[in-house]
PDB file of N, CA and C in Angstrom:
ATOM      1  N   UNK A   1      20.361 123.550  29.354  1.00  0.00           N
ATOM      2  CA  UNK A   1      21.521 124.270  29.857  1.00  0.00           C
ATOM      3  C   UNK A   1      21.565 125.658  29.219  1.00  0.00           C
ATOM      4  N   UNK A   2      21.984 126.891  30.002  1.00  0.00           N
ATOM      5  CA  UNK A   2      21.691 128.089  29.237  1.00  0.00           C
ATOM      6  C   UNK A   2      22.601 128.034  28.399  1.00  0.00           C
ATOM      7  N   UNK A   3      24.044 127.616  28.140  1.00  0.00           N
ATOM      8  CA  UNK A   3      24.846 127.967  26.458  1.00  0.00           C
ATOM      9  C   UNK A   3      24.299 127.541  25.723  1.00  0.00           C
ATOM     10  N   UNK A   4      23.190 126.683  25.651  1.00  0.00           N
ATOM     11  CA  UNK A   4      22.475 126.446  24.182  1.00  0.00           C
ATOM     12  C   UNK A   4      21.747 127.300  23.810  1.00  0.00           C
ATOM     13  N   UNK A   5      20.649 127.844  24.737  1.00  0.00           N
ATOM     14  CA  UNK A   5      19.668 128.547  24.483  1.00  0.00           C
ATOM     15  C   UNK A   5      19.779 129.835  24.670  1.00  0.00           C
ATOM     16  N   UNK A   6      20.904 130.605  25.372  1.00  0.00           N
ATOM     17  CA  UNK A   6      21.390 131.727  25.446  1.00  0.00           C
ATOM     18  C   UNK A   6      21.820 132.584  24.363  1.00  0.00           C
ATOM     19  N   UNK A   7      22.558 131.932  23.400  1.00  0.00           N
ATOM     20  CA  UNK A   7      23.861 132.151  22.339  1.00  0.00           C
ATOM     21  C   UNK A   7      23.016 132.802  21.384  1.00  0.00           C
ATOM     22  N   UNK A   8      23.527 134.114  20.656  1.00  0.00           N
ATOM     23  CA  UNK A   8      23.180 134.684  19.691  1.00  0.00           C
ATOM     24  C   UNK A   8      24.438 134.713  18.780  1.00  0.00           C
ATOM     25  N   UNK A   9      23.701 134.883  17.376  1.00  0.00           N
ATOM     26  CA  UNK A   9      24.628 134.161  16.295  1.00  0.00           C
ATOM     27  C   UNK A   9      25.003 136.151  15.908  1.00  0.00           C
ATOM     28  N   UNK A  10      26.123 135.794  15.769  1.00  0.00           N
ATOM     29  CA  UNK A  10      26.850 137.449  14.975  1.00  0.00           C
ATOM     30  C   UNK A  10      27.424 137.371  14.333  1.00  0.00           C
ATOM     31  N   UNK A  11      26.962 137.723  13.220  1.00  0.00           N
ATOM     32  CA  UNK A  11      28.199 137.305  11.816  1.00  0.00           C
ATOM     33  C   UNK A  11      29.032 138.385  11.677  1.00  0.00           C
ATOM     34  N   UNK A  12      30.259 137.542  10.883  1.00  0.00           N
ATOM     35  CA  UNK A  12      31.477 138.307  10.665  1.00  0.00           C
ATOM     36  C   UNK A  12      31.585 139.224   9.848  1.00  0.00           C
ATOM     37  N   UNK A  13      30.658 139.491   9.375  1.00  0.00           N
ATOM     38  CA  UNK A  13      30.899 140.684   8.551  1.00  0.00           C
ATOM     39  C   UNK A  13      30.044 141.848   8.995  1.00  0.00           C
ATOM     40  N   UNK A  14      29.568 142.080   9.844  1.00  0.00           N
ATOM     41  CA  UNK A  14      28.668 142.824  10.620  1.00  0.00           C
ATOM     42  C   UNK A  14      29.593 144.059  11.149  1.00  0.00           C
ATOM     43  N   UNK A  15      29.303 145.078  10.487  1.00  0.00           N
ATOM     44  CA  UNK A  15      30.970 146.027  10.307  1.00  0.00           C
ATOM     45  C   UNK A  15      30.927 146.299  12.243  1.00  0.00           C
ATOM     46  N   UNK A  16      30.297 146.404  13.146  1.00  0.00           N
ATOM     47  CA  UNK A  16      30.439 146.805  14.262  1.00  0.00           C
ATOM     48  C   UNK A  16      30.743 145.764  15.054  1.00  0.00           C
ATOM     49  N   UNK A  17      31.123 144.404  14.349  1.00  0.00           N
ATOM     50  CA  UNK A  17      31.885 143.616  15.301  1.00  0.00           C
ATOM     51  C   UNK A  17      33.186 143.671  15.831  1.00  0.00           C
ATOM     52  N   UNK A  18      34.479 144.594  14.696  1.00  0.00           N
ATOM     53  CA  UNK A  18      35.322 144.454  14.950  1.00  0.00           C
ATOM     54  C   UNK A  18      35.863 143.816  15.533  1.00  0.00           C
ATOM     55  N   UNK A  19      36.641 142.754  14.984  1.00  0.00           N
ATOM     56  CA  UNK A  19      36.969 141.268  15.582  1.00  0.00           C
ATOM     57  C   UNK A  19      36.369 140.954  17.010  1.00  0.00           C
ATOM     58  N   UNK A  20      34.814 140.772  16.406  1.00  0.00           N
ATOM     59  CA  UNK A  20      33.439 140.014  17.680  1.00  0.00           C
ATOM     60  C   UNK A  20      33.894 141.197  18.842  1.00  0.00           C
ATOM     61  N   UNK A  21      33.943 142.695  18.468  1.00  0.00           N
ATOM     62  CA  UNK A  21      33.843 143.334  19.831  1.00  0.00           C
ATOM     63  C   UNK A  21      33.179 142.824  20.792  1.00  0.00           C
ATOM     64  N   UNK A  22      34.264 142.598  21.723  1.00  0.00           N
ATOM     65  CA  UNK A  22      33.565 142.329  23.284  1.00  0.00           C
ATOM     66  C   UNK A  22      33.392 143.410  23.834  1.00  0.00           C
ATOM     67  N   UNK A  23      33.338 144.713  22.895  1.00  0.00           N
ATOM     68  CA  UNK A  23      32.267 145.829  23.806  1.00  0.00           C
ATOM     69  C   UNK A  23      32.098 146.344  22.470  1.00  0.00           C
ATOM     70  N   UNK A  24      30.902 146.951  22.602  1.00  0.00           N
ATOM     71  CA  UNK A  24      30.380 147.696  21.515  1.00  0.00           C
ATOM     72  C   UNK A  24      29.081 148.943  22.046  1.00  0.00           C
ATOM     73  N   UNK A  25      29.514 150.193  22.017  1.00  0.00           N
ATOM     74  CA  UNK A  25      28.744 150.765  22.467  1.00  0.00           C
ATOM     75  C   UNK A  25      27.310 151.481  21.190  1.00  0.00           C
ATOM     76  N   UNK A  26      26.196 152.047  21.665  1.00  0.00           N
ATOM     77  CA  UNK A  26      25.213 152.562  20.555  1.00  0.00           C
ATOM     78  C   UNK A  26      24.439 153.084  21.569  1.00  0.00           C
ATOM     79  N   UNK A  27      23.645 153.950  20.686  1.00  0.00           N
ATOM     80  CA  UNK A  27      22.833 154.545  21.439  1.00  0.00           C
ATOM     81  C   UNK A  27      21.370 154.672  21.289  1.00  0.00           C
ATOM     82  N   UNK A  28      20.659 154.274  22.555  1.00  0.00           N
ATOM     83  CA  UNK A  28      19.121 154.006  21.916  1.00  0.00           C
ATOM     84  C   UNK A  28      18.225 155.580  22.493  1.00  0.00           C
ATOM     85  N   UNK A  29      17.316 156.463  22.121  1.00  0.00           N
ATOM     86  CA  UNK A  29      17.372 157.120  22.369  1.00  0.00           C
ATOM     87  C   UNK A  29      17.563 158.296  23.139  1.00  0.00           C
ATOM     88  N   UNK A  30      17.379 158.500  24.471  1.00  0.00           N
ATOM     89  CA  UNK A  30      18.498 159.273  25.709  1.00  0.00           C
ATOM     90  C   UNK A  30      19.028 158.464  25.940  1.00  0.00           C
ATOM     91  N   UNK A  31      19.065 157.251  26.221  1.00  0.00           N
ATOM     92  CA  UNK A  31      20.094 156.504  27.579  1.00  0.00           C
ATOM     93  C   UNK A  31      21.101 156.261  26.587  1.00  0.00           C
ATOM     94  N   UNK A  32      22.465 155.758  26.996  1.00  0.00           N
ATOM     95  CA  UNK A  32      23.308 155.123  26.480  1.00  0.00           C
ATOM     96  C   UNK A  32      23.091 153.647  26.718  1.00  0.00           C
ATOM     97  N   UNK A  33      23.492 152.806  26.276  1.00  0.00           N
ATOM     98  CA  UNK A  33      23.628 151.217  26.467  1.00  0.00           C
ATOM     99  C   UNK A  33      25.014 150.917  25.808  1.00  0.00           C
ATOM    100  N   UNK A  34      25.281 149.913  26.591  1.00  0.00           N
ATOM    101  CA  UNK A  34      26.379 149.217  26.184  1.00  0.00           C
ATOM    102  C   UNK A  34      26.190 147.221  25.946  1.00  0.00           C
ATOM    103  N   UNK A  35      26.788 146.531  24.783  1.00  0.00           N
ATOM    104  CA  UNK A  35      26.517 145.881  24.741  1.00  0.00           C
ATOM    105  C   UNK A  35      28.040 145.173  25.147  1.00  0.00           C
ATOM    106  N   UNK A  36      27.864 143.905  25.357  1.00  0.00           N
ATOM    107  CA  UNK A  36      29.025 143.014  26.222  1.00  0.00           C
ATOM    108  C   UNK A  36      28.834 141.730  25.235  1.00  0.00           C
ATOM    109  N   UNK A  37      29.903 140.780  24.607  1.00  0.00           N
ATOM    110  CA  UNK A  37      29.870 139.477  24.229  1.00  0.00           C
ATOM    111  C   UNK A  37      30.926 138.918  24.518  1.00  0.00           C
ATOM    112  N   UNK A  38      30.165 137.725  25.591  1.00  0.00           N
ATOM    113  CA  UNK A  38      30.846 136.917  26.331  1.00  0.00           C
ATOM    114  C   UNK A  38      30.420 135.416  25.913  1.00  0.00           C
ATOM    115  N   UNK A  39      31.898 134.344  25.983  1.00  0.00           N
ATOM    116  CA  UNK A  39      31.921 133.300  25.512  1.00  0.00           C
ATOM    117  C   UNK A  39      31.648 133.092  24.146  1.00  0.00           C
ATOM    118  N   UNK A  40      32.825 133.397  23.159  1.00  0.00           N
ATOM    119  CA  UNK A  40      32.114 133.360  21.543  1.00  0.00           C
ATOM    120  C   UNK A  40      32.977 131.940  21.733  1.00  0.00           C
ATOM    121  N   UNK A  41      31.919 131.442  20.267  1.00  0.00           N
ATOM    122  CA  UNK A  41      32.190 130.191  19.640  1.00  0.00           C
ATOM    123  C   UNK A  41      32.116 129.773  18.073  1.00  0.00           C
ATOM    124  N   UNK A  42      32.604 129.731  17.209  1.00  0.00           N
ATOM    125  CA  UNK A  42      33.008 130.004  16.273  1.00  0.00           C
ATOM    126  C   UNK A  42      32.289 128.969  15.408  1.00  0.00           C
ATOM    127  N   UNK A  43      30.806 129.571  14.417  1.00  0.00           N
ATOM    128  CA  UNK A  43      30.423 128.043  14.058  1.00  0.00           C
ATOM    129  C   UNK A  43      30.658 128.238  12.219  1.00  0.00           C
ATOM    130  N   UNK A  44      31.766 128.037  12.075  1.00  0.00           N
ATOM    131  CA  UNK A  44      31.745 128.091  10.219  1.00  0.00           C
ATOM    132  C   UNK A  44      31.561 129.861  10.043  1.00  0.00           C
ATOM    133  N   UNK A  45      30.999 130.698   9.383  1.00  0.00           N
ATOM    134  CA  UNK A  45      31.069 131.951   9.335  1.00  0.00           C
ATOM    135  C   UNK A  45      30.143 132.271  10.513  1.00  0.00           C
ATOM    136  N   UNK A  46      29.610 132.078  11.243  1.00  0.00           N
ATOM    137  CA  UNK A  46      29.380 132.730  12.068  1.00  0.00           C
ATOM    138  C   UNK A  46      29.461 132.265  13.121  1.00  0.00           C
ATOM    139  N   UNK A  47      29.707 133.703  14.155  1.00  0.00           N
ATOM    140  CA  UNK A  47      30.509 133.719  15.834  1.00  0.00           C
ATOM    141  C   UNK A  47      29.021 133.643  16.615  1.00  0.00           C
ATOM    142  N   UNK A  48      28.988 132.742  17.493  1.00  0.00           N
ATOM    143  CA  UNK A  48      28.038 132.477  18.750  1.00  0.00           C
ATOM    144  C   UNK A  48      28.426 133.405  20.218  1.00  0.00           C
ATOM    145  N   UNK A  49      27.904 134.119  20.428  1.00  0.00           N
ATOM    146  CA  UNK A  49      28.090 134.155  21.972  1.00  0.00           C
ATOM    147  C   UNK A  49      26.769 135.346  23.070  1.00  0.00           C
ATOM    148  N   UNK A  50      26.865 135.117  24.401  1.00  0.00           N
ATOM    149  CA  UNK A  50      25.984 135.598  24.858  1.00  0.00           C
ATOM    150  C   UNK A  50      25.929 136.871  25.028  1.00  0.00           C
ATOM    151  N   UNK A  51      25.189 137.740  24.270  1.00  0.00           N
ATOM    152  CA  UNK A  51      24.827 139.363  24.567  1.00  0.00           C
ATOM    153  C   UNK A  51      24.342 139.599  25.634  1.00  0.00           C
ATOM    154  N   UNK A  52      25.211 140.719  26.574  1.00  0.00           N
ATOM    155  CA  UNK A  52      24.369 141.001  27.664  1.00  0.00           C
ATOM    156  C   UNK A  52      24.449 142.981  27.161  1.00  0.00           C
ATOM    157  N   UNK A  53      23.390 143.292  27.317  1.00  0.00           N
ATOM    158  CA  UNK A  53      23.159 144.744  27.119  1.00  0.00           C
ATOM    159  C   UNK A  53      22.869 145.098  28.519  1.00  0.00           C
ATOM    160  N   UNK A  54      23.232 146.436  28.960  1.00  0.00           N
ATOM    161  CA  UNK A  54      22.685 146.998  29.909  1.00  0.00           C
ATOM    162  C   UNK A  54      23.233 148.606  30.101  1.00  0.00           C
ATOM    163  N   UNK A  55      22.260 149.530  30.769  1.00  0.00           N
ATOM    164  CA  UNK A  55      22.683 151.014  30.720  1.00  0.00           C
ATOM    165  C   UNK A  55      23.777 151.045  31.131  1.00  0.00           C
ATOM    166  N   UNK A  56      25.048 152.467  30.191  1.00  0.00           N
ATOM    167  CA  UNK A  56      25.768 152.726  30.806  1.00  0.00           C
ATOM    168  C   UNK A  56      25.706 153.700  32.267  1.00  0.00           C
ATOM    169  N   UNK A  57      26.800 153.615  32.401  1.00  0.00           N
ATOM    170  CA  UNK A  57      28.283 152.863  32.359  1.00  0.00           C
ATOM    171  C   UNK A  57      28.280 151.918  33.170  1.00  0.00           C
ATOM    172  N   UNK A  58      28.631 151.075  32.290  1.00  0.00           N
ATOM    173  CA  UNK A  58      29.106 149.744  32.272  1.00  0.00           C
ATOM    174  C   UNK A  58      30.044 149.261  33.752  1.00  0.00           C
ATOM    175  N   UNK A  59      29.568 148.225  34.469  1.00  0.00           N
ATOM    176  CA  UNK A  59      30.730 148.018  35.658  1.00  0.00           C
ATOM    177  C   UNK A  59      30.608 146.133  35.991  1.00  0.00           C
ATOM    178  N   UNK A  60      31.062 145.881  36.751  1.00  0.00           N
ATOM    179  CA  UNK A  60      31.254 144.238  36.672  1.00  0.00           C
ATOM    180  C   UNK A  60      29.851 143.830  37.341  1.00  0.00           C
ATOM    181  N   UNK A  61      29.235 144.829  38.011  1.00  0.00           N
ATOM    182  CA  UNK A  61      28.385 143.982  38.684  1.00  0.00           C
ATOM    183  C   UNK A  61      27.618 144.184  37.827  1.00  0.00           C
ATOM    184  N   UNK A  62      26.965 145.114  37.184  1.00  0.00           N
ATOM    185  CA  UNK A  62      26.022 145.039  35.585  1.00  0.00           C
ATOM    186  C   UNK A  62      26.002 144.259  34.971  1.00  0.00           C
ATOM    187  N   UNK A  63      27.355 143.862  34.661  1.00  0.00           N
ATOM    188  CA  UNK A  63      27.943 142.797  33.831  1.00  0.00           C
ATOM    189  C   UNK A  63      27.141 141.367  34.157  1.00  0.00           C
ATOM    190  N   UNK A  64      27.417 141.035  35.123  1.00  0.00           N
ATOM    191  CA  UNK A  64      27.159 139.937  36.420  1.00  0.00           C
ATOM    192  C   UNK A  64      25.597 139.531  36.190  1.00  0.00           C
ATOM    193  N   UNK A  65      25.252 141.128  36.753  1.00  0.00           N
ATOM    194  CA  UNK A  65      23.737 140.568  36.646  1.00  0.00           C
ATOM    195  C   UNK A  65      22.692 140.792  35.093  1.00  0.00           C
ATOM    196  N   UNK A  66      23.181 141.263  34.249  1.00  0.00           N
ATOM    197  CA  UNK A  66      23.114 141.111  32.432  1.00  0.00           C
ATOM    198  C   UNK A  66      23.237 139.412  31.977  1.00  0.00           C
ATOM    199  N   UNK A  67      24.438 139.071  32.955  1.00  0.00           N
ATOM    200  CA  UNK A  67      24.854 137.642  32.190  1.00  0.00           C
ATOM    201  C   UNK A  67      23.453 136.396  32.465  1.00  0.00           C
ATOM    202  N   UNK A  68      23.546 136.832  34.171  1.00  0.00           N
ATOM    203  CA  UNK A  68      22.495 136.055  34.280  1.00  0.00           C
ATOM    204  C   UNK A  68      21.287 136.273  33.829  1.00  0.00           C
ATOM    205  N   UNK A  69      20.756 137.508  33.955  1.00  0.00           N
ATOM    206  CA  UNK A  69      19.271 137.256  33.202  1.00  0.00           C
ATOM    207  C   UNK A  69      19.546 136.732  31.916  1.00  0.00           C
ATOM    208  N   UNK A  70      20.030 137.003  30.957  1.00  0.00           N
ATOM    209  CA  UNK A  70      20.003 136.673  29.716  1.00  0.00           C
ATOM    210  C   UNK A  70      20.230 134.859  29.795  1.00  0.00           C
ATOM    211  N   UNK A  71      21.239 134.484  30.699  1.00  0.00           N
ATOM    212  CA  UNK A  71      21.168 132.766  30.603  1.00  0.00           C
ATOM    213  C   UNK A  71      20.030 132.285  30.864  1.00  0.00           C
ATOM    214  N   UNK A  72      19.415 132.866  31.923  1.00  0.00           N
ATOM    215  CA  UNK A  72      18.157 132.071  32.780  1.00  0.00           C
ATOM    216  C   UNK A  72      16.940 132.642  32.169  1.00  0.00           C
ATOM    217  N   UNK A  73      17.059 133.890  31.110  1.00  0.00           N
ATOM    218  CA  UNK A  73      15.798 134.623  30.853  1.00  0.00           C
ATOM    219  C   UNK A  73      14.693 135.254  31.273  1.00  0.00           C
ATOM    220  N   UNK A  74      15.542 135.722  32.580  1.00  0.00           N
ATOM    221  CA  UNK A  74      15.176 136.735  33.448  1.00  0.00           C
ATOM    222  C   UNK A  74      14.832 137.868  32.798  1.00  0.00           C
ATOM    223  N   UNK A  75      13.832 138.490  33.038  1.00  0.00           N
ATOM    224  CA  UNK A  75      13.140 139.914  32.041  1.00  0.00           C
ATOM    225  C   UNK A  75      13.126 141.095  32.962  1.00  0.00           C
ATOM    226  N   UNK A  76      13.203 140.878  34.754  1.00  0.00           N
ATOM    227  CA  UNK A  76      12.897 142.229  35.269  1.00  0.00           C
ATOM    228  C   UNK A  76      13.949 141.746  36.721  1.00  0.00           C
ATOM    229  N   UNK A  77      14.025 142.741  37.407  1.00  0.00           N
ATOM    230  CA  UNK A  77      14.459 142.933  38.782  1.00  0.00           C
ATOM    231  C   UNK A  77      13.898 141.752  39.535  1.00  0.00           C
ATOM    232  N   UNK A  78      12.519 141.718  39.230  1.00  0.00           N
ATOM    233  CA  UNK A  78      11.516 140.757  40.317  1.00  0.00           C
ATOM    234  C   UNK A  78      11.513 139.438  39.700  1.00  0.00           C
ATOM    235  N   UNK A  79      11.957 139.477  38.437  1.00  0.00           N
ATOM    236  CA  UNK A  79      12.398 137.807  37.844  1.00  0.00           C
ATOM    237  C   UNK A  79      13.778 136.967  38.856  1.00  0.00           C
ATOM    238  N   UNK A  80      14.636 138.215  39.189  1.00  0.00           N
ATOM    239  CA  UNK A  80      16.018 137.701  39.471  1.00  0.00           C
ATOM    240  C   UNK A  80      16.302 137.852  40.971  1.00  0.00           C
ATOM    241  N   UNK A  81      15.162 138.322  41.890  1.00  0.00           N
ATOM    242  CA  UNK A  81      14.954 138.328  43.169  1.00  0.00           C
ATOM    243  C   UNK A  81      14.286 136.939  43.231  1.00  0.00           C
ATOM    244  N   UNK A  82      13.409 136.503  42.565  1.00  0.00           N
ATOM    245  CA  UNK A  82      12.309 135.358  42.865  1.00  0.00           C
ATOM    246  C   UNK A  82      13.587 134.082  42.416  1.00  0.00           C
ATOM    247  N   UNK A  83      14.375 134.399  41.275  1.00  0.00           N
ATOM    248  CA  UNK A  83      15.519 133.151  41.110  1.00  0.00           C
ATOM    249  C   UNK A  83      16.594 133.049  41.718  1.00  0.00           C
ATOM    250  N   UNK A  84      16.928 134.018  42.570  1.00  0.00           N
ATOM    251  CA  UNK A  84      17.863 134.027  43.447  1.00  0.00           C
ATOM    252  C   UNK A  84      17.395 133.476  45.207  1.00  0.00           C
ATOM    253  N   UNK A  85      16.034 133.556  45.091  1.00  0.00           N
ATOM    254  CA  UNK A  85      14.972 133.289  46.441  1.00  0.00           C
ATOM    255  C   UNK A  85      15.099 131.433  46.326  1.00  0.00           C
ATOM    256  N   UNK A  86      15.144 130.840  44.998  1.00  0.00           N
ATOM    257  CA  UNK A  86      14.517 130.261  44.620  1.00  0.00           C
ATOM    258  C   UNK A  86      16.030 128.949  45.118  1.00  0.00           C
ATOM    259  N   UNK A  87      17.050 129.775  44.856  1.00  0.00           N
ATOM    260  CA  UNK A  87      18.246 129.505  44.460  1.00  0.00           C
ATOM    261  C   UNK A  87      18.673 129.202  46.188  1.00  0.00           C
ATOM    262  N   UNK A  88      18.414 129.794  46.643  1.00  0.00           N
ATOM    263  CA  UNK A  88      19.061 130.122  48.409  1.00  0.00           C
ATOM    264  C   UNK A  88      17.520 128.978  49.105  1.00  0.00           C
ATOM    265  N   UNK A  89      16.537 128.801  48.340  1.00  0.00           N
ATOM    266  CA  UNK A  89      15.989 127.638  49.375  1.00  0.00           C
ATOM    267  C   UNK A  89      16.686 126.446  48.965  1.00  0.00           C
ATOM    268  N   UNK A  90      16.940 126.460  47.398  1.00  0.00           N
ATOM    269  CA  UNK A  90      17.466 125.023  47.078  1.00  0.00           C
ATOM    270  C   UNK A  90      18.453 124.372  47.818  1.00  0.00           C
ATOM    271  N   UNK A  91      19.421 125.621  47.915  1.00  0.00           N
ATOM    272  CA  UNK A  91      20.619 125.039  48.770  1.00  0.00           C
ATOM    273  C   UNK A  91      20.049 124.692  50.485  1.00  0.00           C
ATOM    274  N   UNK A  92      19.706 126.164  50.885  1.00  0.00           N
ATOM    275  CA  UNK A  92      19.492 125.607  52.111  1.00  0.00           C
ATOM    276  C   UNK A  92      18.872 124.342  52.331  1.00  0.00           C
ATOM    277  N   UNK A  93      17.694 123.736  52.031  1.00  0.00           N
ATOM    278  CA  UNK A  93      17.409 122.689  51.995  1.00  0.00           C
ATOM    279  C   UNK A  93      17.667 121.242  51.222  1.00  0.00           C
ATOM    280  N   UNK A  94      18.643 121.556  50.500  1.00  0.00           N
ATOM    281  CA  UNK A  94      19.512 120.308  50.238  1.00  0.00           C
ATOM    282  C   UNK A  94      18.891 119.673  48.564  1.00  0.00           C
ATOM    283  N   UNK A  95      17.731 120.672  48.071  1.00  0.00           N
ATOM    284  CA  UNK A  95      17.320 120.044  47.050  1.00  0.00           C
ATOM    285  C   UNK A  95      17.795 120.226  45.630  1.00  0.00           C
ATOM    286  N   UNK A  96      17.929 119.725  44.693  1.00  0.00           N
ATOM    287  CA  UNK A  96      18.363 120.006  43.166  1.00  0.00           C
ATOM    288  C   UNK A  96      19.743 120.885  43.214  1.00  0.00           C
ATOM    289  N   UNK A  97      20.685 120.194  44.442  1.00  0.00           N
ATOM    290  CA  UNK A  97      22.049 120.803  44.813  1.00  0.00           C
ATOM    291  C   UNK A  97      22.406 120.932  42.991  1.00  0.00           C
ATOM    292  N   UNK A  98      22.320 120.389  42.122  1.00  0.00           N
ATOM    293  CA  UNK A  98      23.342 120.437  40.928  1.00  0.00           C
ATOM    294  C   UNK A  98      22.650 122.012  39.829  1.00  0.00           C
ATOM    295  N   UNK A  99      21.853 122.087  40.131  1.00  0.00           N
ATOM    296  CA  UNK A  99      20.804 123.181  39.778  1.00  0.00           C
ATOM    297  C   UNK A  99      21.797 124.286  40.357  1.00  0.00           C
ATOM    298  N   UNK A 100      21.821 124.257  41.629  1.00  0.00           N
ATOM    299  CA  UNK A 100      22.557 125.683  42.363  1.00  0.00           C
ATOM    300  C   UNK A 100      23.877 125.928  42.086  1.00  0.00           C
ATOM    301  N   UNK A 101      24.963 124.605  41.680  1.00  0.00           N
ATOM    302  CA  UNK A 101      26.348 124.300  41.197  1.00  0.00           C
ATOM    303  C   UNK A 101      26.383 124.931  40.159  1.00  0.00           C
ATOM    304  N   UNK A 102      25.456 124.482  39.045  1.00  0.00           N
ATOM    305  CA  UNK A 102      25.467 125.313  37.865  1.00  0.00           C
ATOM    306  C   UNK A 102      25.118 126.369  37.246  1.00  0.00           C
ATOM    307  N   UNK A 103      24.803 126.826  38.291  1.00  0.00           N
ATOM    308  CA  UNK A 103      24.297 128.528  38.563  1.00  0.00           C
ATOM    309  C   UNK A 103      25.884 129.304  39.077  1.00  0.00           C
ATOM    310  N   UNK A 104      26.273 128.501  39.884  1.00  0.00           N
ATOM    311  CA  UNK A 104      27.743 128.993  40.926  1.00  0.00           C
ATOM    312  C   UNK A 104      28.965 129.050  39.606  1.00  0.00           C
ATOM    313  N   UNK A 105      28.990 127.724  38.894  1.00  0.00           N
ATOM    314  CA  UNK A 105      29.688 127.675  37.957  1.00  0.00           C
ATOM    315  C   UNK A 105      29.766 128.802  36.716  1.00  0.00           C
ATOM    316  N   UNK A 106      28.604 128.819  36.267  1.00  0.00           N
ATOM    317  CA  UNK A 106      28.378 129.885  35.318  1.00  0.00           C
ATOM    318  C   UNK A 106      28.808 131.346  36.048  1.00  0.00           C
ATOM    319  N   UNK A 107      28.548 131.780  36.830  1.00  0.00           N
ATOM    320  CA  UNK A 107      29.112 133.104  37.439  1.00  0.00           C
ATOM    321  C   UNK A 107      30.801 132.974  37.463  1.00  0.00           C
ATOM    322  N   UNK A 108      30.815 132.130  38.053  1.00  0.00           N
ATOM    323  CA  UNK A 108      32.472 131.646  37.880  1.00  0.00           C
ATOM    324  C   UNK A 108      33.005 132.214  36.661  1.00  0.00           C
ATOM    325  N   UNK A 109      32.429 131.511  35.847  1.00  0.00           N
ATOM    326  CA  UNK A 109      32.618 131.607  34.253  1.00  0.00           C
ATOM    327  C   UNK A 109      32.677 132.780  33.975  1.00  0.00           C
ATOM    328  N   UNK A 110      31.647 133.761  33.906  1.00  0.00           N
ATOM    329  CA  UNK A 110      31.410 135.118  33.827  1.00  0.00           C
ATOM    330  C   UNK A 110      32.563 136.019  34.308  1.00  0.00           C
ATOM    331  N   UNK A 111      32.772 135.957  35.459  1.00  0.00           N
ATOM    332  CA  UNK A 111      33.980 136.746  36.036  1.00  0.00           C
ATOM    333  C   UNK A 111      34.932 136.596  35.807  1.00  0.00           C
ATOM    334  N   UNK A 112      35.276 135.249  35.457  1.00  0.00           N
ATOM    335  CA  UNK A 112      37.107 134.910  34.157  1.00  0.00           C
ATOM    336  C   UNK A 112      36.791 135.420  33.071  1.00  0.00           C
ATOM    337  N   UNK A 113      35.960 135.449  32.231  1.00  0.00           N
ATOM    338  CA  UNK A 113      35.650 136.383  31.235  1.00  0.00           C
ATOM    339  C   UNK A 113      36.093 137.637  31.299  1.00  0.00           C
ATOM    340  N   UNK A 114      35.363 138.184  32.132  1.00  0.00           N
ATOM    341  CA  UNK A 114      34.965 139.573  32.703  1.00  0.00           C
ATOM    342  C   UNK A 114      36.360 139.804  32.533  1.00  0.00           C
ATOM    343  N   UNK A 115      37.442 139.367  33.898  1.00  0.00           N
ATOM    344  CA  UNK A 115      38.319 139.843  34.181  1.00  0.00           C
ATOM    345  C   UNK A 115      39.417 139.668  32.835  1.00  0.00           C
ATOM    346  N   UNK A 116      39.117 138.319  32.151  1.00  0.00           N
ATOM    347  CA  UNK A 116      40.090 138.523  30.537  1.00  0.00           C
ATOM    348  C   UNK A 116      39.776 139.993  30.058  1.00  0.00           C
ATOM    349  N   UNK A 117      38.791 140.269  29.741  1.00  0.00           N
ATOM    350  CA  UNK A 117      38.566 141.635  29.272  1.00  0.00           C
ATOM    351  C   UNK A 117      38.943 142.907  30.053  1.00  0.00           C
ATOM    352  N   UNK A 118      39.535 142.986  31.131  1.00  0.00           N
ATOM    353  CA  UNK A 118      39.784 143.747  31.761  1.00  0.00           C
ATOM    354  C   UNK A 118      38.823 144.320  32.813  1.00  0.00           C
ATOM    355  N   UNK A 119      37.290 143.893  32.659  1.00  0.00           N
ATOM    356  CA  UNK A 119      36.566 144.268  33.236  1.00  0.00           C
ATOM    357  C   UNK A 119      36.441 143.816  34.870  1.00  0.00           C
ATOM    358  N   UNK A 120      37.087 144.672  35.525  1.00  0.00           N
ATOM    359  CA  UNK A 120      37.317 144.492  37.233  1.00  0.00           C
ATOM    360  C   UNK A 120      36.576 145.248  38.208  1.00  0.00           C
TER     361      UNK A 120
END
């Protein structure tokens, strides 16, 4: 399931968390990036949750598609065309329906997030 294998550990004393910023911006050399942490989980001193980075500025559908590569470990454009290809035969043809649910679910997830944070 991707919350296991997704989750990066951020400790609390990591001065640029400011209480686990769920945004934190930096800059890698021209581009800007922005980083996003969604779903923290609190294990003893240190906070779990999924980093999605991606160029600014930042908007929901970035967001969206950051969350998923990073769950599924998607690395390029053509990773998340071929899992989304992959995703639309399953359903159409009726196979590993719970595979495609929990793909539907997790986006779900993402966008109550999203929108807690204000991000609309």
């Amino acid at each position: 399931m991707w919350r296991h294998t997704s989750f990066r550990v951020i400790h609390l004393n990591y001065p640029s968390n400011c209480r686990f910023c769920r945004k934190l911006w930096f800059d890698v050399g021209i581009e800007t990036y922005t980083t996003v942490y969604l779903f923290h989980e609190q294990d003893g001193e240190d906070v779990r949750a999924l980093e999605l980075t991606m160029t600014a500025p930042m908007t929901r559908a970035k967001c969206i598609n950051a969350a998923e590569m990073a769950a599924y470990g998607l690395q390029d454009t053509m990773d998340v065309a071929a899992f989304a290809s992959s995703l639309s035969r399953k359903e159409r043809t009726g196979e590993d329906l719970d595979e495609v649910r929990e793909h539907d679910d997790f986006i779900a997830q993402v966008k109550t997030e999203l929108t807690a944070l204000g991000i609309v």
